[in-house]
C-alpha atoms as a PDB file:
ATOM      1  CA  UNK A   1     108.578 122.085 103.578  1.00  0.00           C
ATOM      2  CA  UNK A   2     109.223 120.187 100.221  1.00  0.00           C
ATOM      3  CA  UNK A   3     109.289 116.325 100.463  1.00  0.00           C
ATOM      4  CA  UNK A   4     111.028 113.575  98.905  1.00  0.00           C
ATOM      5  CA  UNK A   5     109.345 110.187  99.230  1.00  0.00           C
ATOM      6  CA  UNK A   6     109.198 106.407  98.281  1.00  0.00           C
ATOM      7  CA  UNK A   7     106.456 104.651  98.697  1.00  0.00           C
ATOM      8  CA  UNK A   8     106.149 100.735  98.145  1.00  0.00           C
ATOM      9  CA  UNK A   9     103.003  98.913  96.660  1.00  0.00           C
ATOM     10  CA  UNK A  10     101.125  96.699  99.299  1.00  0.00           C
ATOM     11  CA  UNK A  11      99.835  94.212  96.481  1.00  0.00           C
ATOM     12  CA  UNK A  12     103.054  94.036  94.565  1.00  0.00           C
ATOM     13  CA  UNK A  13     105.999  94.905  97.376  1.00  0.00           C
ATOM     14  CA  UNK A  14     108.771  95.052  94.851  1.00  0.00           C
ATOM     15  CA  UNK A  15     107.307  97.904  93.245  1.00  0.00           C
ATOM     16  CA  UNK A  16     108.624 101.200  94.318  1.00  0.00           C
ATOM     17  CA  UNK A  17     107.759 104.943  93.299  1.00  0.00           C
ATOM     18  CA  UNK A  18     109.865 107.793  94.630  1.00  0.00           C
ATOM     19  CA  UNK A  19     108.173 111.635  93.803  1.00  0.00           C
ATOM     20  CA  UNK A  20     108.341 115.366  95.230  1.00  0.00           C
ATOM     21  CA  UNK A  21     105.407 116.621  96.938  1.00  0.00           C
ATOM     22  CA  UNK A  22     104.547 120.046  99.202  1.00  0.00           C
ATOM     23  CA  UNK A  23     101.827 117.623 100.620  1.00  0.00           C
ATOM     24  CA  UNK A  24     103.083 114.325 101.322  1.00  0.00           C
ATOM     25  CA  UNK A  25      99.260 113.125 102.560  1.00  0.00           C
ATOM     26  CA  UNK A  26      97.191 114.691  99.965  1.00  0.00           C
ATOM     27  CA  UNK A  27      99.746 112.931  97.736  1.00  0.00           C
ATOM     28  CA  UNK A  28      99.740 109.820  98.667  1.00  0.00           C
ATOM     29  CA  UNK A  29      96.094 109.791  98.924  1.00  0.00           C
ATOM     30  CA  UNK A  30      96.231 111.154  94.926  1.00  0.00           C
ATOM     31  CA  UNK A  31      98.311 107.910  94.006  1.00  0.00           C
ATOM     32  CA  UNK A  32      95.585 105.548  95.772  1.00  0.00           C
ATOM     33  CA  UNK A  33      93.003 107.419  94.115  1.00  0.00           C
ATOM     34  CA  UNK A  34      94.418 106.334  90.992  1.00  0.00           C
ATOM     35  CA  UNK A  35      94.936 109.888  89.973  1.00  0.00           C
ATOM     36  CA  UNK A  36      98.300 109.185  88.703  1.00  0.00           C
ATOM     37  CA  UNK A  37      99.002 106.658  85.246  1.00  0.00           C
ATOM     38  CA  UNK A  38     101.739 104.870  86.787  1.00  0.00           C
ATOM     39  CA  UNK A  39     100.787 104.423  90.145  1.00  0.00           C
ATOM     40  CA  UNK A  40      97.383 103.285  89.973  1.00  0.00           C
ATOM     41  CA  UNK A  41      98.345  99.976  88.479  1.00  0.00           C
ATOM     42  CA  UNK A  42     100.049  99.344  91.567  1.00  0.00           C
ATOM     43  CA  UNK A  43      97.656 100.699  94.078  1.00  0.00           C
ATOM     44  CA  UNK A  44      97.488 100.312  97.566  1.00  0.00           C
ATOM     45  CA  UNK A  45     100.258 102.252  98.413  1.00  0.00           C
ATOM     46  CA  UNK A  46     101.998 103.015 101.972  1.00  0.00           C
ATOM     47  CA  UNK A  47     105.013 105.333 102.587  1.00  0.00           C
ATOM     48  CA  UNK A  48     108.376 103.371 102.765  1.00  0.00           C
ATOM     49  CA  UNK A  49     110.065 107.108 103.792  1.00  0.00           C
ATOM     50  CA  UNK A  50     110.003 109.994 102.923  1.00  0.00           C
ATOM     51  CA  UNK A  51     113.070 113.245 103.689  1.00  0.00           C
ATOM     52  CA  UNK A  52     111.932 116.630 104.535  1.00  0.00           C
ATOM     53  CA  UNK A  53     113.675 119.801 102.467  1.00  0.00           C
ATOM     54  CA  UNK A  54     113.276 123.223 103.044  1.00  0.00           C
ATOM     55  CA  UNK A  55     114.686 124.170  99.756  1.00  0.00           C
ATOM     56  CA  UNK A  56     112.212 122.793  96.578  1.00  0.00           C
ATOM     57  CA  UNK A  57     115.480 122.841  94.781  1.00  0.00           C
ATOM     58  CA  UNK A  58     117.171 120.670  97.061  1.00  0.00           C
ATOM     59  CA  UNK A  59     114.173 118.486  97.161  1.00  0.00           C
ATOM     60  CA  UNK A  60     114.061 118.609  93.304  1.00  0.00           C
ATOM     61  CA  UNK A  61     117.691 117.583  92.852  1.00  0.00           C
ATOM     62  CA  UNK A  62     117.509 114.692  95.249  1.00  0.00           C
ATOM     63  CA  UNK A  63     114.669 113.131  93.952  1.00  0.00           C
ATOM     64  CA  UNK A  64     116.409 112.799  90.505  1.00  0.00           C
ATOM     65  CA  UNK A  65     119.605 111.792  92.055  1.00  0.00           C
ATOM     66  CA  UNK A  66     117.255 108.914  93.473  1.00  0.00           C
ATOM     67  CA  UNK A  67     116.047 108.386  90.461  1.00  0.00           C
ATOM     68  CA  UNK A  68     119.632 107.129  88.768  1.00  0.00           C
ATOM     69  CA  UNK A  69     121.009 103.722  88.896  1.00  0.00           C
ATOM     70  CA  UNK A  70     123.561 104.801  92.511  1.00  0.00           C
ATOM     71  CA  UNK A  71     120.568 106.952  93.975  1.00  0.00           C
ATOM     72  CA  UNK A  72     118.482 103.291  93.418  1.00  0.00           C
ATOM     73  CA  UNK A  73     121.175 101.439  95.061  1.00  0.00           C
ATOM     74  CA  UNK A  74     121.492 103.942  98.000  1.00  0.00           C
ATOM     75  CA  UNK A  75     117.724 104.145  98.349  1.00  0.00           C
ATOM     76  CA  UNK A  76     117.833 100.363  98.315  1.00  0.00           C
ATOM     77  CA  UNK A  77     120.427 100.014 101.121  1.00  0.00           C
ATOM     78  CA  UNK A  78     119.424 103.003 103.277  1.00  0.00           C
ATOM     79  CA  UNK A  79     116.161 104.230 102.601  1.00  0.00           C
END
């Protein structure tokens, strides 16, 4: 399984980061682990949600659709 997910900083709650991972625990331990430039500045994270693909490609293409200004505002509203 390929997953999309958002997860939401627990010392700074309106900051968001949405990624692709074939290990959505050994990823989300990597971004509180500061292993990641972004991330780290923001760190403790939790997982807001996260969708499961079986395609990568379809897990690929969804994360950058969340990624644009609609996928943001869907996320926002629905996620």
């Amino acid at each position: 399984m390929h997953y999309v997910y958002i997860i939401q900083s627990i010392s700074h709650p309106d900051r968001f980061y949405t990624g692709v991972t074939g290990d959505l625990k050994r990823r989300l331990s990597e971004h509180n682990r500061h292993e990641d430039e972004y991330s780290s500045r923001y760190k403790p994270w939790t997982i807001k949600t996260y969708l499961a693909f079986q395609s990568k490609e379809q897990a690929i293409a969804f994360e950058k659709y969340l990624k644009t200004p609609s996928g943001r505002a869907f996320a926002k509203k629905r996620l």
